[in-house]
C-alpha atoms as a PDB file:
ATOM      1  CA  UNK A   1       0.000   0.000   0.000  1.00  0.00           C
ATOM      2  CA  UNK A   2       1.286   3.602  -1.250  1.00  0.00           C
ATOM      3  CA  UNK A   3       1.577   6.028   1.531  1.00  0.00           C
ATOM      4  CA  UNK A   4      -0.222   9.402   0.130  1.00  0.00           C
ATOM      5  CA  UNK A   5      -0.077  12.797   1.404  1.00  0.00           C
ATOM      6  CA  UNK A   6      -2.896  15.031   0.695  1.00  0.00           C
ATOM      7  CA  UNK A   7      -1.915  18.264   2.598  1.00  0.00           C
ATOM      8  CA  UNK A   8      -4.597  21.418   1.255  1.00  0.00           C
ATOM      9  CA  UNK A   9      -3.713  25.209   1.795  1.00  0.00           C
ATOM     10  CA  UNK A  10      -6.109  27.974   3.192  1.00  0.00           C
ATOM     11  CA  UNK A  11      -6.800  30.298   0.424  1.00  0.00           C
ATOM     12  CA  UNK A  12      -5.790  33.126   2.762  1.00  0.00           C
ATOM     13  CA  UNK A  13      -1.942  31.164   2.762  1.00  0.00           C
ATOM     14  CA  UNK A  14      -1.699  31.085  -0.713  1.00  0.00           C
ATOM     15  CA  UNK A  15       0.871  33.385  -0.754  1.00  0.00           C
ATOM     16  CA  UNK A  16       2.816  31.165   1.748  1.00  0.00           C
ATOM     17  CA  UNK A  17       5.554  30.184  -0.841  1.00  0.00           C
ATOM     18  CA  UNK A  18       6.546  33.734  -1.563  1.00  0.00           C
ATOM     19  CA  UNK A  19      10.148  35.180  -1.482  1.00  0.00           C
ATOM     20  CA  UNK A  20      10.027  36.986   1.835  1.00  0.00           C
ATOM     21  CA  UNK A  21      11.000  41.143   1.648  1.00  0.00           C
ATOM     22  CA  UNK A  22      14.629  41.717   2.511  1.00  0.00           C
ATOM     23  CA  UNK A  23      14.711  41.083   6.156  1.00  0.00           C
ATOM     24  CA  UNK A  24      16.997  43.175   8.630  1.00  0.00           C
ATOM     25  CA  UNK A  25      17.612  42.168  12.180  1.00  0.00           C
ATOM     26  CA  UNK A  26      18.666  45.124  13.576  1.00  0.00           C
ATOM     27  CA  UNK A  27      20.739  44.176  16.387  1.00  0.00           C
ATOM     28  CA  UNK A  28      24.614  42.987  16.350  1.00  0.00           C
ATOM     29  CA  UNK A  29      24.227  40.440  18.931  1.00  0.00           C
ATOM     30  CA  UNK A  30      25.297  36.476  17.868  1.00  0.00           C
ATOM     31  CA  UNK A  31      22.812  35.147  19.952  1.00  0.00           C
ATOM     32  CA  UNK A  32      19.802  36.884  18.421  1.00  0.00           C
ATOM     33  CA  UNK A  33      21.044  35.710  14.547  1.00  0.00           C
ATOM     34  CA  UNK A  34      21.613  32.345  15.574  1.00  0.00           C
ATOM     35  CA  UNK A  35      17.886  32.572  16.552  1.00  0.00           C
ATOM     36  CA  UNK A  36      16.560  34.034  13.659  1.00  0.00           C
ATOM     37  CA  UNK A  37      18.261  31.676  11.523  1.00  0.00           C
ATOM     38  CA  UNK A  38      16.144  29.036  13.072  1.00  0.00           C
ATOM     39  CA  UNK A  39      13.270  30.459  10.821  1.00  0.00           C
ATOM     40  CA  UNK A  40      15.650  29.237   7.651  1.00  0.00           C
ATOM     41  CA  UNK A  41      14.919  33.112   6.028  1.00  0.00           C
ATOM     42  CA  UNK A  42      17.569  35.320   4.384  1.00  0.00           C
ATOM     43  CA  UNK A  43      18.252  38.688   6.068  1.00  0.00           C
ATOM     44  CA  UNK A  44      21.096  41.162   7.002  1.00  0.00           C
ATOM     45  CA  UNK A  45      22.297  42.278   9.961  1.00  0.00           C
ATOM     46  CA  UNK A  46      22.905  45.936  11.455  1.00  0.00           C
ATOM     47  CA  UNK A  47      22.998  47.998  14.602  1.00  0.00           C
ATOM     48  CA  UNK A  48      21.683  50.551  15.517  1.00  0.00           C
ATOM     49  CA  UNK A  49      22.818  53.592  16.854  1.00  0.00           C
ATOM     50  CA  UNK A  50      20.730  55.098  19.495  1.00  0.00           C
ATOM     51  CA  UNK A  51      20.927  56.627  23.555  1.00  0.00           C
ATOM     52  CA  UNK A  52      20.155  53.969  25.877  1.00  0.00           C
ATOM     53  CA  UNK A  53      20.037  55.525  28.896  1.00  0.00           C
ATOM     54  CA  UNK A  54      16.651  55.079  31.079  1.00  0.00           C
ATOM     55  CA  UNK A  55      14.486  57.772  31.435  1.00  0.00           C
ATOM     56  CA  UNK A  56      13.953  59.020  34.839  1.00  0.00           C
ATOM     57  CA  UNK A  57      11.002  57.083  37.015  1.00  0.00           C
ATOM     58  CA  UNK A  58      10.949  54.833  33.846  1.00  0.00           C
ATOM     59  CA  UNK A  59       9.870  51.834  34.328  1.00  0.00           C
ATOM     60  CA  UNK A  60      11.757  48.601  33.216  1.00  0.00           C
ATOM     61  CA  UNK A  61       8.940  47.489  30.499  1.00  0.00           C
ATOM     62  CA  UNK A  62       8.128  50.972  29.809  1.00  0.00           C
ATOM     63  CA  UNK A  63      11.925  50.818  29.150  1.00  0.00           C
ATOM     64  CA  UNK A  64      12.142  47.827  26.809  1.00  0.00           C
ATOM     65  CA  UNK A  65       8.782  49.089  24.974  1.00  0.00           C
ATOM     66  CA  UNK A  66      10.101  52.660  23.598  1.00  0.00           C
ATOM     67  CA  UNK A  67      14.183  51.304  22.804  1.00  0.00           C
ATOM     68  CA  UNK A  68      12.848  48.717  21.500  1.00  0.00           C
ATOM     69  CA  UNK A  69      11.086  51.112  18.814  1.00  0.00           C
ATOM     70  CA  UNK A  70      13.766  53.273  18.852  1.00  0.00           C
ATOM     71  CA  UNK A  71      16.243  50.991  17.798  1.00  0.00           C
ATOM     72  CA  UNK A  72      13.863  50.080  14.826  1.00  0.00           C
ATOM     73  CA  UNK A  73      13.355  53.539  14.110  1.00  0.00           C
ATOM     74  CA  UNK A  74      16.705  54.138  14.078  1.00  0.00           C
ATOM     75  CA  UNK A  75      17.684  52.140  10.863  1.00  0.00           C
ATOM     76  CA  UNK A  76      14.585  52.718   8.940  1.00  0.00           C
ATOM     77  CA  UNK A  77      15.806  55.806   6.630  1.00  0.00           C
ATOM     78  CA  UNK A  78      19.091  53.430   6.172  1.00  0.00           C
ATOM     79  CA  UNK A  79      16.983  50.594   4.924  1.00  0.00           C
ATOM     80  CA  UNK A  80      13.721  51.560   3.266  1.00  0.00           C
ATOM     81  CA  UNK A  81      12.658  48.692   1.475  1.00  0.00           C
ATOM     82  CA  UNK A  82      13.449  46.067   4.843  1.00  0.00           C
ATOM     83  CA  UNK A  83      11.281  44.998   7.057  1.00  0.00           C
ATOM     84  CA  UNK A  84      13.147  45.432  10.223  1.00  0.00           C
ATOM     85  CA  UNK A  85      13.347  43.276  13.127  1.00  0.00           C
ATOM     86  CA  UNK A  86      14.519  44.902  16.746  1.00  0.00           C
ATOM     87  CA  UNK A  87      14.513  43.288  20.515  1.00  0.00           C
ATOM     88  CA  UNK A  88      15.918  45.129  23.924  1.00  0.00           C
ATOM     89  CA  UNK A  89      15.695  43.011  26.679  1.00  0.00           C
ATOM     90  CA  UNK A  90      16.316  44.013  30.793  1.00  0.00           C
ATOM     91  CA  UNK A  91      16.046  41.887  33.767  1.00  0.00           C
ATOM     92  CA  UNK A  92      15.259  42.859  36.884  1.00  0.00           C
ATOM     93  CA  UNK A  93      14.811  41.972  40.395  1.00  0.00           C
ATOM     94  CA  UNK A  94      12.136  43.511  42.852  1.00  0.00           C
ATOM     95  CA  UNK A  95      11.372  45.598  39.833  1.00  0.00           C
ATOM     96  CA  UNK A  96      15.168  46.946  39.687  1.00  0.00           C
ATOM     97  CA  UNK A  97      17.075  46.686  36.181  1.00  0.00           C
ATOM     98  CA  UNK A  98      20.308  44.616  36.751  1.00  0.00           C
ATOM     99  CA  UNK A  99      23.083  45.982  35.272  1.00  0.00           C
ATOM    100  CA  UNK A 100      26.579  44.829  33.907  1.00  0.00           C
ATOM    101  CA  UNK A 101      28.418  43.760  36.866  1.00  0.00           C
ATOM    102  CA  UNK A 102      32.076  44.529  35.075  1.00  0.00           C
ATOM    103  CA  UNK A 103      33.965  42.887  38.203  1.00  0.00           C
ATOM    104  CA  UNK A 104      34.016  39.336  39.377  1.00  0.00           C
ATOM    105  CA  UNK A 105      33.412  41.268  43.087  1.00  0.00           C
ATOM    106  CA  UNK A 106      30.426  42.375  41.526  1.00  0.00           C
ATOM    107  CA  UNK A 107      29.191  39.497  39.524  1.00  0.00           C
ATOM    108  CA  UNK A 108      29.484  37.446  42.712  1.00  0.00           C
ATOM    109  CA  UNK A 109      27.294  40.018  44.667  1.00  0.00           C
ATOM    110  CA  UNK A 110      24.687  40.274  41.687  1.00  0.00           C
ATOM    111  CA  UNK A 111      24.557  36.007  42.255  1.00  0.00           C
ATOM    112  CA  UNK A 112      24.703  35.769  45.790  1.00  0.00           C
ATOM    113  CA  UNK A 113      21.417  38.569  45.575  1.00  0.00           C
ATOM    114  CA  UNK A 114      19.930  36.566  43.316  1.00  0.00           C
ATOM    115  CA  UNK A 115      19.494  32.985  45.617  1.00  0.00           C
ATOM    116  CA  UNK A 116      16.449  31.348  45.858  1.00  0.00           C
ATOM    117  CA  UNK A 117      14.860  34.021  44.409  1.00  0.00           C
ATOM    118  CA  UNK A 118      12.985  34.885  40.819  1.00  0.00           C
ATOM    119  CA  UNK A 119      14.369  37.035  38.431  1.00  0.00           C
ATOM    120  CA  UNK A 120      12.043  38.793  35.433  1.00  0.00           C
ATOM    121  CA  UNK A 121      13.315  39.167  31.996  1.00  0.00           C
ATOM    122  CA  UNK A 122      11.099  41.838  29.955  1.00  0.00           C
ATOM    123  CA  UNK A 123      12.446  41.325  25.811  1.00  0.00           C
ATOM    124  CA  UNK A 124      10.862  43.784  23.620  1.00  0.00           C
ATOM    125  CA  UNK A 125       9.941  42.881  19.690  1.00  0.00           C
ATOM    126  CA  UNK A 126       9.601  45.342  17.187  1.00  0.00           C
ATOM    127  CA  UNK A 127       8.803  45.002  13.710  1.00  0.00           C
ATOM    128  CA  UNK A 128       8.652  47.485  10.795  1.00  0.00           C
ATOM    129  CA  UNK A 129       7.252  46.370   7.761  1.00  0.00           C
ATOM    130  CA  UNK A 130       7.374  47.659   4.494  1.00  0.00           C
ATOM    131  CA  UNK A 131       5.074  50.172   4.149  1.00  0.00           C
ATOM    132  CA  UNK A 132       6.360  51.498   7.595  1.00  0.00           C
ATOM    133  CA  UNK A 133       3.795  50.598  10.018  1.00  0.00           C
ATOM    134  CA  UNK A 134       5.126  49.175  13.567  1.00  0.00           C
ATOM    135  CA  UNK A 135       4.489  46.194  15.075  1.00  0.00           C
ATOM    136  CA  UNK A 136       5.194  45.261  18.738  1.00  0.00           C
ATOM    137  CA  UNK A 137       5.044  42.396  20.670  1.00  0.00           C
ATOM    138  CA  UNK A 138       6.337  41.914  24.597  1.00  0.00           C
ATOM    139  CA  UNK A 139       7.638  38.552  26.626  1.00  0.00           C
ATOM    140  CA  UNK A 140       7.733  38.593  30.430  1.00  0.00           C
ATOM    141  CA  UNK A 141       9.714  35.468  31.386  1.00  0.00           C
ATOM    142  CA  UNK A 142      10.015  34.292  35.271  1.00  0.00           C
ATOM    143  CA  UNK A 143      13.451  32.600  36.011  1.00  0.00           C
ATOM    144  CA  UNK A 144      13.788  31.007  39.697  1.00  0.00           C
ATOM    145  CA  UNK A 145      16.934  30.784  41.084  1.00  0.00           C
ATOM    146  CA  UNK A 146      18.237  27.619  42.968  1.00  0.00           C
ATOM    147  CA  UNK A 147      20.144  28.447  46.133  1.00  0.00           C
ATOM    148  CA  UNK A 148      23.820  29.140  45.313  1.00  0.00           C
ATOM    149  CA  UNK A 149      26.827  28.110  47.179  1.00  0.00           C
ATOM    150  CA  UNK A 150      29.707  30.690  46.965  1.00  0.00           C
ATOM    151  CA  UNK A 151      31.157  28.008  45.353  1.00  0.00           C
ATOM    152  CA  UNK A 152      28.835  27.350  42.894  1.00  0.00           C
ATOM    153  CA  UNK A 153      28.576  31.103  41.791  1.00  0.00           C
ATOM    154  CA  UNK A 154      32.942  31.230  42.008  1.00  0.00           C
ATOM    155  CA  UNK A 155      33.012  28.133  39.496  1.00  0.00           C
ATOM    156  CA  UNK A 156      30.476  29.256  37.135  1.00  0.00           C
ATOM    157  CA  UNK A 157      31.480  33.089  36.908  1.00  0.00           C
ATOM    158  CA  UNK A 158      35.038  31.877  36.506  1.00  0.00           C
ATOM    159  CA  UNK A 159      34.278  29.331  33.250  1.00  0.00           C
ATOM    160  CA  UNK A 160      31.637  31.537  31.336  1.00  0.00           C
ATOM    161  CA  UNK A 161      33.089  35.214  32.497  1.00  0.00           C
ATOM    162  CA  UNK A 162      29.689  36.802  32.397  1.00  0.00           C
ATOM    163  CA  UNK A 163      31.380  40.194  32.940  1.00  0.00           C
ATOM    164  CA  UNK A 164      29.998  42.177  30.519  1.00  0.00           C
ATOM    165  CA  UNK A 165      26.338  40.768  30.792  1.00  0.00           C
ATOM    166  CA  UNK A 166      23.483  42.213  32.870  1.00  0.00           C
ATOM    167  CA  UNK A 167      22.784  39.965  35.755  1.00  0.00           C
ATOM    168  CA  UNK A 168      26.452  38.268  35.617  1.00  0.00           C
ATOM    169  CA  UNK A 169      24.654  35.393  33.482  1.00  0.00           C
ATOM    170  CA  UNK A 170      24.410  33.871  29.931  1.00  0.00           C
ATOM    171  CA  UNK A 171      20.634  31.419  29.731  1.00  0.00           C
ATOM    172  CA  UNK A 172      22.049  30.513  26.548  1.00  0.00           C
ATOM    173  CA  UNK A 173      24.966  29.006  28.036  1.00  0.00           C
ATOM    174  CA  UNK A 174      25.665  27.252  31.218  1.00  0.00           C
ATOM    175  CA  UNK A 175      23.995  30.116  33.475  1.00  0.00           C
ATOM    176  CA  UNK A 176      20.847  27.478  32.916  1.00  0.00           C
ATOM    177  CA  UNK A 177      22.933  25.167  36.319  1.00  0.00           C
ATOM    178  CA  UNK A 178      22.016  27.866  38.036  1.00  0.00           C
ATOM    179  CA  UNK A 179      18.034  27.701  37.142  1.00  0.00           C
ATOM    180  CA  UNK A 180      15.420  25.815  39.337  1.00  0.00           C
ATOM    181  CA  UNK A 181      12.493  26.881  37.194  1.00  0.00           C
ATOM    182  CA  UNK A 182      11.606  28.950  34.067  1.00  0.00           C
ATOM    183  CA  UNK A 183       8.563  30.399  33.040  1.00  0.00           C
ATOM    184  CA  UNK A 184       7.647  31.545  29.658  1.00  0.00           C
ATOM    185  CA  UNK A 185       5.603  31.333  26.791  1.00  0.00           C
ATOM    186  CA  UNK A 186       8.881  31.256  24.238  1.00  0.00           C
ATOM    187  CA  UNK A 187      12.123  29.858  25.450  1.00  0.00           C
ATOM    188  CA  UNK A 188      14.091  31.868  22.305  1.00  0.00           C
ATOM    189  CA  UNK A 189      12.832  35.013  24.512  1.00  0.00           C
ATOM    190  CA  UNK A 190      15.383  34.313  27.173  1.00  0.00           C
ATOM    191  CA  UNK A 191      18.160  34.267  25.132  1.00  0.00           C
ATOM    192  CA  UNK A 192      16.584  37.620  23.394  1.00  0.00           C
ATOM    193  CA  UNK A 193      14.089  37.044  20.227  1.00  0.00           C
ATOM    194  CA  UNK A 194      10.505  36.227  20.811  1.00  0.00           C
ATOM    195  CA  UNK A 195      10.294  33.652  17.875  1.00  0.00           C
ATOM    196  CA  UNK A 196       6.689  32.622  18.569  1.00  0.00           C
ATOM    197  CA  UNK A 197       6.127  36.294  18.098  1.00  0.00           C
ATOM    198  CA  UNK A 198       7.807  37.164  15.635  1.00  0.00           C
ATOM    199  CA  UNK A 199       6.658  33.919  13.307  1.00  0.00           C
ATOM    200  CA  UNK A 200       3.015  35.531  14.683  1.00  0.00           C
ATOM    201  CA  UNK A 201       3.720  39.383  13.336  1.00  0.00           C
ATOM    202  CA  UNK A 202       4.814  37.457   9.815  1.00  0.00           C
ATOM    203  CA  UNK A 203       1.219  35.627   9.397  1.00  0.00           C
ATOM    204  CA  UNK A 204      -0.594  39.084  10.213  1.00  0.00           C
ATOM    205  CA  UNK A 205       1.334  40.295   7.033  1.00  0.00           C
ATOM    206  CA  UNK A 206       0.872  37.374   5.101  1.00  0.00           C
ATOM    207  CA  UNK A 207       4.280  36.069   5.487  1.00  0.00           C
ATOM    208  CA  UNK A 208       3.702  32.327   6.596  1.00  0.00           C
ATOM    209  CA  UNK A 209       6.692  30.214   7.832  1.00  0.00           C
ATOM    210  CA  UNK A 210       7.869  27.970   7.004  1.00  0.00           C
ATOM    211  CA  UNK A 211       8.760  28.863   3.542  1.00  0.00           C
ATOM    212  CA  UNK A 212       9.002  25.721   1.154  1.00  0.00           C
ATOM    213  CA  UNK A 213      12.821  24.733   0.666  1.00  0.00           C
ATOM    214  CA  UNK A 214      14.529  25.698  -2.554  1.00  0.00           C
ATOM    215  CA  UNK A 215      15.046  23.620  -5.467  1.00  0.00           C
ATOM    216  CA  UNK A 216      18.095  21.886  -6.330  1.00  0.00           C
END
């Protein structure tokens, strides 16, 4: 017996085996294009040049929200016919950003504060499409700390060097020992691009992932 496969399309995803527009991620972080390349889509990579600096009383998502658009803003004139993809992400502990820690004195503090305790991340999506309307999208992800031995937080700042990372931890790398729990809708948003989010901005312009493979 012949195995058949029968698979129908909506007529509103007819368009799903399109050439995307040129894509930008505007960001220079590694970690963010070795996300988007998960989607198996073409696009270029730049970053923007903007003032980060909070505003004062601003709040952390507040925060996130308007760099986020800034930083999408920013490379718009540059790149006209993209659509443009831009993230910020902050983390923050009893609703205080964490910063860079710069120092292992520091990054052992920043640890030590965080024991037994939950952490929120608040990453920021931003879309431009090509007509120049912006699209925006927000992940709030919970991370619970184990209880951490000095020793624990001396061995693990002392492999990855988290120096120059806010919070004195990479989830992308082996900052996940130090993890009891995690709780989010898109584990991509951790590391900092809301996939789920981003594949859901696509369908609302009639971009549908994923795209069917090239010939050879």
């Amino acid at each position: 017996m012949t195995n058949t496969h029968n698979l129908s399309t909506n007529d509103s995803q007819s368009s799903s085996n399109q050439p995307f527009p040129k894509i930008l991620l505007g960001s220079s972080s590694p970690f963010r294009a070795t996300l988007l390349k998960k989607l198996h889509i073409d696009f270029e990579q730049d970053s923007p040049d903007i003032d980060e600096t909070p505003l004062q009383n601003e709040k952390p998502q507040a925060m996130v929200e308007r760099l986020t658009r800034l930083k999408a803003e920013a490379l718009k004139a540059s790149y006209p016919n993209h659509i443009i993809i831009s993230s910020d992400q902050t983390a923050c502990l009893d609703n205080q950003p964490l910063g860079k820690p710069h120092t292992f004195e520091n990054a052992v503090k920043q640890l030590q504060s965080f024991s037994g305790k939950t952490v929120v991340f608040y990453t920021g999506l931003g879309v431009i499409d090509t007509i120049g309307q912006y699209h925006q999208a927000m992940d709030i992800t919970k991370v619970s700390f184990r209880e951490l031995s000095n020793e624990m937080i001396a061995n693990y700042i002392e492999i990855e060097q988290p120096l120059n990372c806010a919070g004195s931890f990479k989830s992308e790398g082996l900052g996940i020992t130090l993890f009891e729990k995690v709780e989010s809708c898109d584990p991509n948003a951790l590391i900092g691009l809301p996939l789920i989010e981003l594949t859901s901005i696509f369908h609302k312009l009639g971009l549908y992932l994923p795209q069917k493979p090239s010939a050879f």
